[in-house]
Protein backbone atom coordinates (compact mmCIF):
# COMPACT_ATOMS: atom_id res chain seq x y z
CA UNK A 1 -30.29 0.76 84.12
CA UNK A 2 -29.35 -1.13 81.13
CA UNK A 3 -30.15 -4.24 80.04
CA UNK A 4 -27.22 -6.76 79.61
CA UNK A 5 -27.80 -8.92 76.98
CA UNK A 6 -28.31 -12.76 77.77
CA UNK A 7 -25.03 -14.63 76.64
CA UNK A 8 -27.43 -16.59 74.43
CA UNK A 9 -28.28 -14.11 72.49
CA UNK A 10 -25.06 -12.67 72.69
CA UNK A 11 -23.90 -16.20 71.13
CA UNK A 12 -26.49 -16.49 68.96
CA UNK A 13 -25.48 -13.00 67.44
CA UNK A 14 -21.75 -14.34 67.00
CA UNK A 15 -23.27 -17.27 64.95
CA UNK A 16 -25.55 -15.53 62.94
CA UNK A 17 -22.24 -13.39 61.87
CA UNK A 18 -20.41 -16.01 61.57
CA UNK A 19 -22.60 -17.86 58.92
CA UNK A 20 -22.72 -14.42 57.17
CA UNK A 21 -18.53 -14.53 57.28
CA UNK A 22 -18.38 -18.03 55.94
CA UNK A 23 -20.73 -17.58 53.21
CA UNK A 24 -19.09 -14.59 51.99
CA UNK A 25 -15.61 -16.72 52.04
CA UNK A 26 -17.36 -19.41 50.12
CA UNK A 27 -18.55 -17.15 47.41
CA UNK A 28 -15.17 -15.44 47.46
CA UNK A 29 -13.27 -18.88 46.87
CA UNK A 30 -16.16 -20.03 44.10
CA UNK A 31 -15.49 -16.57 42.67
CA UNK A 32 -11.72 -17.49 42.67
CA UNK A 33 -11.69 -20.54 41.21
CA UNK A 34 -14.10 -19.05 38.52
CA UNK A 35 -11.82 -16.19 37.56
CA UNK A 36 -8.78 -18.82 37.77
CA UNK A 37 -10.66 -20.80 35.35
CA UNK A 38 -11.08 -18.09 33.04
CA UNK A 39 -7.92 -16.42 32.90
CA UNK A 40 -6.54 -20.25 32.55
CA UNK A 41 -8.92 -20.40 28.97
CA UNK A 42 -8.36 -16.80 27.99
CA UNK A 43 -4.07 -17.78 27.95
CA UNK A 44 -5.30 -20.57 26.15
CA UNK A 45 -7.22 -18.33 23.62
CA UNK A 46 -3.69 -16.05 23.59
CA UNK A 47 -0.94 -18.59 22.85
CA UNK A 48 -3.68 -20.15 19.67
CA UNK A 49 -4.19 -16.49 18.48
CA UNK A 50 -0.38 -15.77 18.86
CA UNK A 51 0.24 -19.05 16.74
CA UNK A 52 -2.11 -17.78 14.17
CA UNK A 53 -0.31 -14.65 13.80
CA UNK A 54 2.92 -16.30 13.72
CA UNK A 55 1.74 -18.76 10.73
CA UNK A 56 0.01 -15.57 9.05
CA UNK A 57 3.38 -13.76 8.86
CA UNK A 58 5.54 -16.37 7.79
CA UNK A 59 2.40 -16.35 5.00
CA UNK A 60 2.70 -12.86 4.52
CA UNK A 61 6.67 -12.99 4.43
CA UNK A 62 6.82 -16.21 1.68
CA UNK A 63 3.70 -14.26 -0.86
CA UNK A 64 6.14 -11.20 -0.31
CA UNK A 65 9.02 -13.20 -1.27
CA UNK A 66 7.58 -14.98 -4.41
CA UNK A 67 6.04 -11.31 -5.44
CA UNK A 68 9.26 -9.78 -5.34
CA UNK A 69 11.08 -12.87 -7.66
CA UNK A 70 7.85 -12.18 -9.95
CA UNK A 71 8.45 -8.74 -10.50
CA UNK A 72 12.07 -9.14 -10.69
CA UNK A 73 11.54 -11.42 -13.49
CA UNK A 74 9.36 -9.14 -15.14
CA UNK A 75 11.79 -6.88 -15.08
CA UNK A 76 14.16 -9.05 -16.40
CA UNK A 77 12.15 -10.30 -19.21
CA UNK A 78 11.31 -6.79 -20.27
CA UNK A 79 15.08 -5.93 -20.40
CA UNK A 80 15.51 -9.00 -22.27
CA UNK A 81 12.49 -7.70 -24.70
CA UNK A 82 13.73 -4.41 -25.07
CA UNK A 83 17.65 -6.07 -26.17
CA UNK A 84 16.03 -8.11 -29.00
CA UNK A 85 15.43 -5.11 -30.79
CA UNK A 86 17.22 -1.51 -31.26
CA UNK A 87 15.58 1.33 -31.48
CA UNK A 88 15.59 1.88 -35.25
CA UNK A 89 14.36 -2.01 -35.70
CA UNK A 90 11.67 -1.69 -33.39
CA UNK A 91 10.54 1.65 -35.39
CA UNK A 92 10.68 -0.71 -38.67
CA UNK A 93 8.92 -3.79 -37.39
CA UNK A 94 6.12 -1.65 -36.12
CA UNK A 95 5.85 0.33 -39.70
CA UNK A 96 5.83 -3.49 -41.52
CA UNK A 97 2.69 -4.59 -38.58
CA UNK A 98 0.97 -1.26 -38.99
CA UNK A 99 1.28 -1.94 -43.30
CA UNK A 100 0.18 -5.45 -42.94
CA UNK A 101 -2.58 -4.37 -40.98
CA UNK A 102 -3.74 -1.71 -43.37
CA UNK A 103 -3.73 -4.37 -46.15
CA UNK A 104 -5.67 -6.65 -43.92
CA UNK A 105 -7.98 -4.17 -43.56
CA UNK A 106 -8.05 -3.33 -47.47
CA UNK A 107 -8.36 -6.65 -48.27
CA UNK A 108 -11.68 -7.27 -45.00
């Protein structure tokens, strides 16, 4: 024959499982409100790095801009050199500073 258990223990059995249940939904919900907490900080940490990236480019796009007016300047500046001077009087002005430099160097 077998032994029926008492419905004391029987109750005391759905308790004790019970308290195991519930505690397990506690920690779930702590766990929850954890994770909610740090996905809430982590968007946070997103939309300031986004920001930073958006500033950073706008950075990156003005230096671009001014380095492009630089070199077209430079450009411009050496066209403008190269027009003060044709070929032929370049060839002489450099002849006059290489014979002034020689009698400099005569005279030292």
């Amino acid at each position: 024959m077998e032994k029926e258990a008492s419905p004391r223990s029987e109750l005391q059995t759905l308790e004790g499982g019970l308290r195991v249940l519930w505690e397990r939904v506690r920690l779930a919900g702590e766990t929850i409100v954890r994770l909610r907490e740090e996905r809430s900080a982590l968007q946070a940490r997103v939309t300031d790095l986004e920001a930073q990236l958006r500033a950073s480019e706008r950075t990156l796009a003005g230096e671009r801009e001014t380095l492009k007016k630089l070199e077209a300047g430079r450009i411009e500046r050496e066209a403008e050199g190269n027009a003060l001077f044709s070929d032929g009087e370049r060839d002489a002005l450099a002849a006059k500073v290489r014979d002034l430099l020689a009698r400099i160097d005569a005279y030292l």
